[in-house]
N, C-alpha and C. Protein backbone atom coordinates (compact mmCIF):
# COMPACT_ATOMS: atom_id res chain seq x y z
N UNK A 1 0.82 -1.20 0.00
CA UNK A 1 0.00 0.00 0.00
C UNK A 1 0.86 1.26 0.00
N UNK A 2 2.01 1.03 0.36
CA UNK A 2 2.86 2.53 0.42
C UNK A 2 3.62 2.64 -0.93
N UNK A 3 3.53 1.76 -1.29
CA UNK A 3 3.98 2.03 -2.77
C UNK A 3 3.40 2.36 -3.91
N UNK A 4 2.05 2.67 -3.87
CA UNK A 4 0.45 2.84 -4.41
C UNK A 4 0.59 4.47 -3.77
N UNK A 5 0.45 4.26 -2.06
CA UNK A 5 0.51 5.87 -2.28
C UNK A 5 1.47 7.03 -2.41
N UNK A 6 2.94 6.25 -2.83
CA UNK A 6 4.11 7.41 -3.10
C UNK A 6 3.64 7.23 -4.20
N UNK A 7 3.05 6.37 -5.43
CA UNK A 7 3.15 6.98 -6.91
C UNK A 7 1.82 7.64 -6.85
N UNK A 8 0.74 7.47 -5.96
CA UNK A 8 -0.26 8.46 -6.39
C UNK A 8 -0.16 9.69 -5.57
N UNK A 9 1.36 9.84 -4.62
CA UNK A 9 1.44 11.19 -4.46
C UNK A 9 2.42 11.93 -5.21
N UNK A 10 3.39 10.98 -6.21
CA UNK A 10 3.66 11.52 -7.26
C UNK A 10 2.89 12.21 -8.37
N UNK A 11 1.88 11.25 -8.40
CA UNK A 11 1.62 11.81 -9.92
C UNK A 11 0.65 12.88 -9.51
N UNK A 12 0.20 13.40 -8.45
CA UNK A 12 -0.74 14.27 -7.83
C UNK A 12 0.37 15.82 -7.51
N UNK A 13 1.27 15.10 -6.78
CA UNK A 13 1.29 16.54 -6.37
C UNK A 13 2.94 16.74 -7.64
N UNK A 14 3.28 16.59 -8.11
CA UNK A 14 4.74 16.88 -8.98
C UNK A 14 3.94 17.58 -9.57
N UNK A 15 3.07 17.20 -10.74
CA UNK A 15 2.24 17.79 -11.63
C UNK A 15 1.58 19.50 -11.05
N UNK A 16 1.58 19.11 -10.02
CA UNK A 16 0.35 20.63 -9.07
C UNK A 16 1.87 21.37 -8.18
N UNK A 17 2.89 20.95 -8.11
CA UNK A 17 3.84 21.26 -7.82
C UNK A 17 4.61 22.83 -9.16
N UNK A 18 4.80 21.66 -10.23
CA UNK A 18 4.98 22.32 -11.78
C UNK A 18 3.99 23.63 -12.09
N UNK A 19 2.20 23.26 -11.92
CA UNK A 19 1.58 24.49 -12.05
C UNK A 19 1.35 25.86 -11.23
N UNK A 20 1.86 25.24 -9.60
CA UNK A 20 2.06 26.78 -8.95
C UNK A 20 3.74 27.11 -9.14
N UNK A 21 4.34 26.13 -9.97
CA UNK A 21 5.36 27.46 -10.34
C UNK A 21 5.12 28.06 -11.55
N UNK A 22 4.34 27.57 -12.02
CA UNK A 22 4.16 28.28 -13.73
C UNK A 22 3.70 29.11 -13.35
N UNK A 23 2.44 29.13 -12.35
CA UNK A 23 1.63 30.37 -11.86
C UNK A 23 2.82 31.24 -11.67
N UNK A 24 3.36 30.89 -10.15
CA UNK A 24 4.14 32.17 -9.46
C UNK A 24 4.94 33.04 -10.67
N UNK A 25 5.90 32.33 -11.98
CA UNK A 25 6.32 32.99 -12.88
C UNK A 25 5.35 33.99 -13.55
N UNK A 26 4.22 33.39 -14.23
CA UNK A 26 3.50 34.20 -14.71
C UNK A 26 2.95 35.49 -14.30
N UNK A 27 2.65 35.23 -13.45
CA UNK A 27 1.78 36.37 -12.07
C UNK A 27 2.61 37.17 -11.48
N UNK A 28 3.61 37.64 -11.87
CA UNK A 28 4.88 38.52 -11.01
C UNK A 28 4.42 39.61 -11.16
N UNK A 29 3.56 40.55 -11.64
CA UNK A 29 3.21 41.90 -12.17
C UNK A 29 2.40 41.97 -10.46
N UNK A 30 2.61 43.46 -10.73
CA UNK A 30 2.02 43.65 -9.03
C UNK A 30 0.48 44.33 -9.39
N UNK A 31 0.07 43.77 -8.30
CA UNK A 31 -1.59 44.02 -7.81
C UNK A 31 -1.93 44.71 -7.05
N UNK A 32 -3.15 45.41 -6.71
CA UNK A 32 -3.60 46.65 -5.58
C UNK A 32 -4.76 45.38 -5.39
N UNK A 33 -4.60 45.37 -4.03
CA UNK A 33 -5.76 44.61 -3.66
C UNK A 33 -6.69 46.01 -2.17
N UNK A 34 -7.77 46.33 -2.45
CA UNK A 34 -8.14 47.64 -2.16
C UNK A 34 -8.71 46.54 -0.89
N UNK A 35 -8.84 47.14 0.39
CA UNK A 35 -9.54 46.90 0.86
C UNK A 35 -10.50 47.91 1.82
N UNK A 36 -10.85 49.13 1.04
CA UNK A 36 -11.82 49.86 1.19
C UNK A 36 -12.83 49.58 0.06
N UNK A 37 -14.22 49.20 -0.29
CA UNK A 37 -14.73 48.82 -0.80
C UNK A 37 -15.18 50.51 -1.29
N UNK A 38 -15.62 51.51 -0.74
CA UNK A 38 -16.32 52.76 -1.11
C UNK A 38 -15.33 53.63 -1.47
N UNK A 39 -13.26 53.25 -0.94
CA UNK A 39 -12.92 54.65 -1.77
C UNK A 39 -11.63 53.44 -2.70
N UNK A 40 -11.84 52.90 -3.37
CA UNK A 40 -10.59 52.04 -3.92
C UNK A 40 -9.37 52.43 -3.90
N UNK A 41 -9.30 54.09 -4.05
CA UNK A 41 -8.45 54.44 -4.48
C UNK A 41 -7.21 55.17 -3.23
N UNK A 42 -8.19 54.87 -2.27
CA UNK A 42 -7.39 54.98 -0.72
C UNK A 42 -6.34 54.05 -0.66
N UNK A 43 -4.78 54.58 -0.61
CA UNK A 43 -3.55 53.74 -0.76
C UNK A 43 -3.60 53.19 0.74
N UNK A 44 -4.06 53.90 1.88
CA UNK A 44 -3.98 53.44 3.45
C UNK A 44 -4.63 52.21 3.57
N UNK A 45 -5.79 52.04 3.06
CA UNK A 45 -5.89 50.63 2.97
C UNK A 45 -6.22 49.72 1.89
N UNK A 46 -4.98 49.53 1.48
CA UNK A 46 -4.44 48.35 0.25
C UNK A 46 -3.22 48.27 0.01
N UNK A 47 -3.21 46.53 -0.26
CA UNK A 47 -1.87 46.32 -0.59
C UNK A 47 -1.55 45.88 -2.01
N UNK A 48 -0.36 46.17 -2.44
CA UNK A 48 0.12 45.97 -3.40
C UNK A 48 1.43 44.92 -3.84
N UNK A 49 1.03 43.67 -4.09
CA UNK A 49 1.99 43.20 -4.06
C UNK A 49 1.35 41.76 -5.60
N UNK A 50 2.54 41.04 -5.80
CA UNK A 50 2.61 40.03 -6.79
C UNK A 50 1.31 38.94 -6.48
N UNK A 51 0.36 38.89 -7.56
CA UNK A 51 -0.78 37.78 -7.86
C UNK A 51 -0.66 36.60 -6.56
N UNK A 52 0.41 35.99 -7.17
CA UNK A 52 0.37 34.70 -6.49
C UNK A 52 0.80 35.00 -5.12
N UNK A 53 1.24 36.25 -4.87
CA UNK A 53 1.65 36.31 -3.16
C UNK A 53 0.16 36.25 -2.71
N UNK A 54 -0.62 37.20 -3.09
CA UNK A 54 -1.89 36.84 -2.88
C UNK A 54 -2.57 35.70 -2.58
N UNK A 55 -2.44 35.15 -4.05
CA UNK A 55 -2.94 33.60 -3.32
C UNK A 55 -2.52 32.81 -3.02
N UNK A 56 -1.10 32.32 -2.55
CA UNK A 56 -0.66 31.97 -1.38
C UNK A 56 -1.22 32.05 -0.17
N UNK A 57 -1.15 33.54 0.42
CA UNK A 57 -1.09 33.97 1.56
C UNK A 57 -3.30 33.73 1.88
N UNK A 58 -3.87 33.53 0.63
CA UNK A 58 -5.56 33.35 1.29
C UNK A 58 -5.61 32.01 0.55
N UNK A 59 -4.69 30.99 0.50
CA UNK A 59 -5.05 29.54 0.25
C UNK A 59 -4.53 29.34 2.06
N UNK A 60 -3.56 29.71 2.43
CA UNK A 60 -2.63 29.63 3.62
C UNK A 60 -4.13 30.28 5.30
N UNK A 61 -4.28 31.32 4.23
CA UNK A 61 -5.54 31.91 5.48
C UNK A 61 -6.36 31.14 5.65
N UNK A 62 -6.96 30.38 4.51
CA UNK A 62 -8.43 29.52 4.33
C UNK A 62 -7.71 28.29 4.95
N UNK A 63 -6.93 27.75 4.68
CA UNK A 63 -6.11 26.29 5.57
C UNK A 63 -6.36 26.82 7.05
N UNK A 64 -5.94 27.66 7.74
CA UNK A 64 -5.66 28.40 9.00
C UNK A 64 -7.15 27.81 9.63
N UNK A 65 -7.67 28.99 8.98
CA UNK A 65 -9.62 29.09 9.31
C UNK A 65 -9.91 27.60 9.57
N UNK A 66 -10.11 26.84 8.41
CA UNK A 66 -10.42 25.52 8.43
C UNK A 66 -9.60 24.87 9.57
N UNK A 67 -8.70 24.76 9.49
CA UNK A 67 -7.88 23.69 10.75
C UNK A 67 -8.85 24.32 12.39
N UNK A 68 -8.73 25.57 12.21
CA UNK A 68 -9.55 26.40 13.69
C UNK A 68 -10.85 25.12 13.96
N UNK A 69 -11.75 25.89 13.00
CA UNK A 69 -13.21 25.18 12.83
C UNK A 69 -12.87 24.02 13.06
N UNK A 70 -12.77 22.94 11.89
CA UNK A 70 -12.18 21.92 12.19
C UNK A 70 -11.87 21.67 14.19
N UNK A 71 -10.79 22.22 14.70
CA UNK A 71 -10.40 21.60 15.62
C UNK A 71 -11.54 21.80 16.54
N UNK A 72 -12.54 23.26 16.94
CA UNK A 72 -13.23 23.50 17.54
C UNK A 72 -14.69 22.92 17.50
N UNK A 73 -14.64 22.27 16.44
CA UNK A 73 -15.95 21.36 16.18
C UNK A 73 -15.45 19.99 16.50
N UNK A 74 -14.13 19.82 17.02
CA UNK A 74 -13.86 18.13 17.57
C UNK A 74 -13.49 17.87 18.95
N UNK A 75 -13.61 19.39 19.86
CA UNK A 75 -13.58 19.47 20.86
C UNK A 75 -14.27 18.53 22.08
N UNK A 76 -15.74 18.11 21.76
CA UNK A 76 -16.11 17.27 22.23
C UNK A 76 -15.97 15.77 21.97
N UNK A 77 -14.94 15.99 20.89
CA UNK A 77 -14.67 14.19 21.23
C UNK A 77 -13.53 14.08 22.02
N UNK A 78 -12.78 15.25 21.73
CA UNK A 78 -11.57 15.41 22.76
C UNK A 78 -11.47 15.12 24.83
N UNK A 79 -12.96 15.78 24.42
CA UNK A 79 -13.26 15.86 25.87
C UNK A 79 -14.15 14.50 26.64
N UNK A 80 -14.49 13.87 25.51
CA UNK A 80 -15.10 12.50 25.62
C UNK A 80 -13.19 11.80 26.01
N UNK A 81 -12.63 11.35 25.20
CA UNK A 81 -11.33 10.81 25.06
C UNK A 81 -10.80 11.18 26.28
N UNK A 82 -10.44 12.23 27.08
CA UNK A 82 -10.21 12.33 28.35
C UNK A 82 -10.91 12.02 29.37
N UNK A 83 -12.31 12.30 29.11
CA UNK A 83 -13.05 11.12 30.46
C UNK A 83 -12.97 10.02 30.46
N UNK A 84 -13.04 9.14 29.07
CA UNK A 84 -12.83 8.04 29.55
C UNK A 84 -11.18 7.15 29.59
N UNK A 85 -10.12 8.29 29.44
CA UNK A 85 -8.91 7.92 29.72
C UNK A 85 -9.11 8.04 31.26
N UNK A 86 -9.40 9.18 31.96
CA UNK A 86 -9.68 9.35 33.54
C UNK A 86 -10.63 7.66 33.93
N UNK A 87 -11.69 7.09 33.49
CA UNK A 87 -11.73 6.34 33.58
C UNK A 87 -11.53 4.97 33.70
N UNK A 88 -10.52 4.83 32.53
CA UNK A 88 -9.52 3.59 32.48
C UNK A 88 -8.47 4.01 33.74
N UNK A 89 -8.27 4.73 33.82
CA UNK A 89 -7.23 4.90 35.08
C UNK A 89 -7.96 4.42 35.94
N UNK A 90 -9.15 4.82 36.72
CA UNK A 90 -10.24 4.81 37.59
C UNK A 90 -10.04 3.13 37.63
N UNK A 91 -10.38 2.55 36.61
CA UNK A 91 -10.89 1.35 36.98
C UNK A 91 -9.71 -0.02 36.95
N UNK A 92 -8.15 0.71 36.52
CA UNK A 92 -7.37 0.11 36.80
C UNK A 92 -6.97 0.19 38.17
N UNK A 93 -6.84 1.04 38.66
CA UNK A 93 -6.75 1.32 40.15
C UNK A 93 -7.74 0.62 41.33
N UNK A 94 -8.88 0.92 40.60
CA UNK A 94 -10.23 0.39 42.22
C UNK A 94 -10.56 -1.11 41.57
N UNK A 95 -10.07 -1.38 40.03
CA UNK A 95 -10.86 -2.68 39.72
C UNK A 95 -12.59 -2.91 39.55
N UNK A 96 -13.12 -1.24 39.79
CA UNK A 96 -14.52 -1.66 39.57
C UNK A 96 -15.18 -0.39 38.71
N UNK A 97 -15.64 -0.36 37.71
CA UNK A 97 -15.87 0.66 36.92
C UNK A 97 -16.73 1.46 37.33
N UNK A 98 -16.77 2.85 37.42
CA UNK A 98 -17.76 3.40 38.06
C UNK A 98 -18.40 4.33 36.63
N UNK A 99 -19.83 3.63 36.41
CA UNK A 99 -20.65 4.13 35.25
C UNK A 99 -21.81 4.82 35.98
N UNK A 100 -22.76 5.58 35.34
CA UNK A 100 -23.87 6.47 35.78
C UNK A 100 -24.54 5.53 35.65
N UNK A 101 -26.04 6.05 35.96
CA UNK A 101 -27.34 4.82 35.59
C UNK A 101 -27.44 4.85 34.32
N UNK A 102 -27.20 6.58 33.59
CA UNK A 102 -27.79 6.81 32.20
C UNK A 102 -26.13 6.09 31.46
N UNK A 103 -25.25 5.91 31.48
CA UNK A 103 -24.42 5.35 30.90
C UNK A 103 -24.55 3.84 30.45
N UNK A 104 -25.34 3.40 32.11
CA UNK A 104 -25.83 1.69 31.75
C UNK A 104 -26.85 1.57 31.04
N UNK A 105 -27.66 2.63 30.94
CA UNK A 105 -28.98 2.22 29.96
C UNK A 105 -28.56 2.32 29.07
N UNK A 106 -27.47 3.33 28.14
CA UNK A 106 -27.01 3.72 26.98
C UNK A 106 -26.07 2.41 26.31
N UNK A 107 -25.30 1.49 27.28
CA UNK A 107 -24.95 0.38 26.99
C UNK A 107 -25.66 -0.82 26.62
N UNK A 108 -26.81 -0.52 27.37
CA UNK A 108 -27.61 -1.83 26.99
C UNK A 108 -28.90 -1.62 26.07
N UNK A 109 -29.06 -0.18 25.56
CA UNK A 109 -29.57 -0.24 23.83
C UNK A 109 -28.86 -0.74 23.03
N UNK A 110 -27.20 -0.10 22.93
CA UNK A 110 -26.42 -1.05 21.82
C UNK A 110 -26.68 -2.36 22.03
């Protein structure tokens, strides 16, 4: 199986490797990216810099964002995974598991 996925991360990323450098060459001319929407032409807020620095830097922002979300929407399994690590400790120690009532009913639907 690892030899399946170094050639299909060859042939995936070399290829996508090759087109953000074609990009970055191409795209060297500099950009005003305004970020006053009502006066564009306000230099205080906008920057000016090369295409692909651009999108770099908001493929890099949107990764950021996502990993956040991402992690903050898995928080509660995180916090599941530590109770019942506190648990396994618990019940290596006393030898007797200590569950709620609603935990035993929840066991014995599955």
């Amino acid at each position: 199986m690892t030899k399946v996925r170094k050639i299909a991360n060859l042939v995936i990323f070399v290829p996508l490797g090759i087109l953000l450098i074609v990009l970055c060459v191409a795209n060297r001319q500099s950009v005003t990216l305004a970020l006053n929407p009502f006066q564009p032409q306000d230099s205080v807020l906008s920057v000016s810099a090369p295409l692909f620095v651009l999108l770099f830097l908001s493929v890099i922002f949107g990764m950021g964002v996502g990993s956040m979300v991402t992690w903050w929407n898995q928080g509660r399994y995180r916090k599941q995974a530590r109770t019942e690590a506190r648990e396994a400790v618990k019940w290596q120690q006393n030898g007797k598991p200590s569950i709620s009532p609603v935990e035993a009913k929840q066991l014995r639907i599955k």
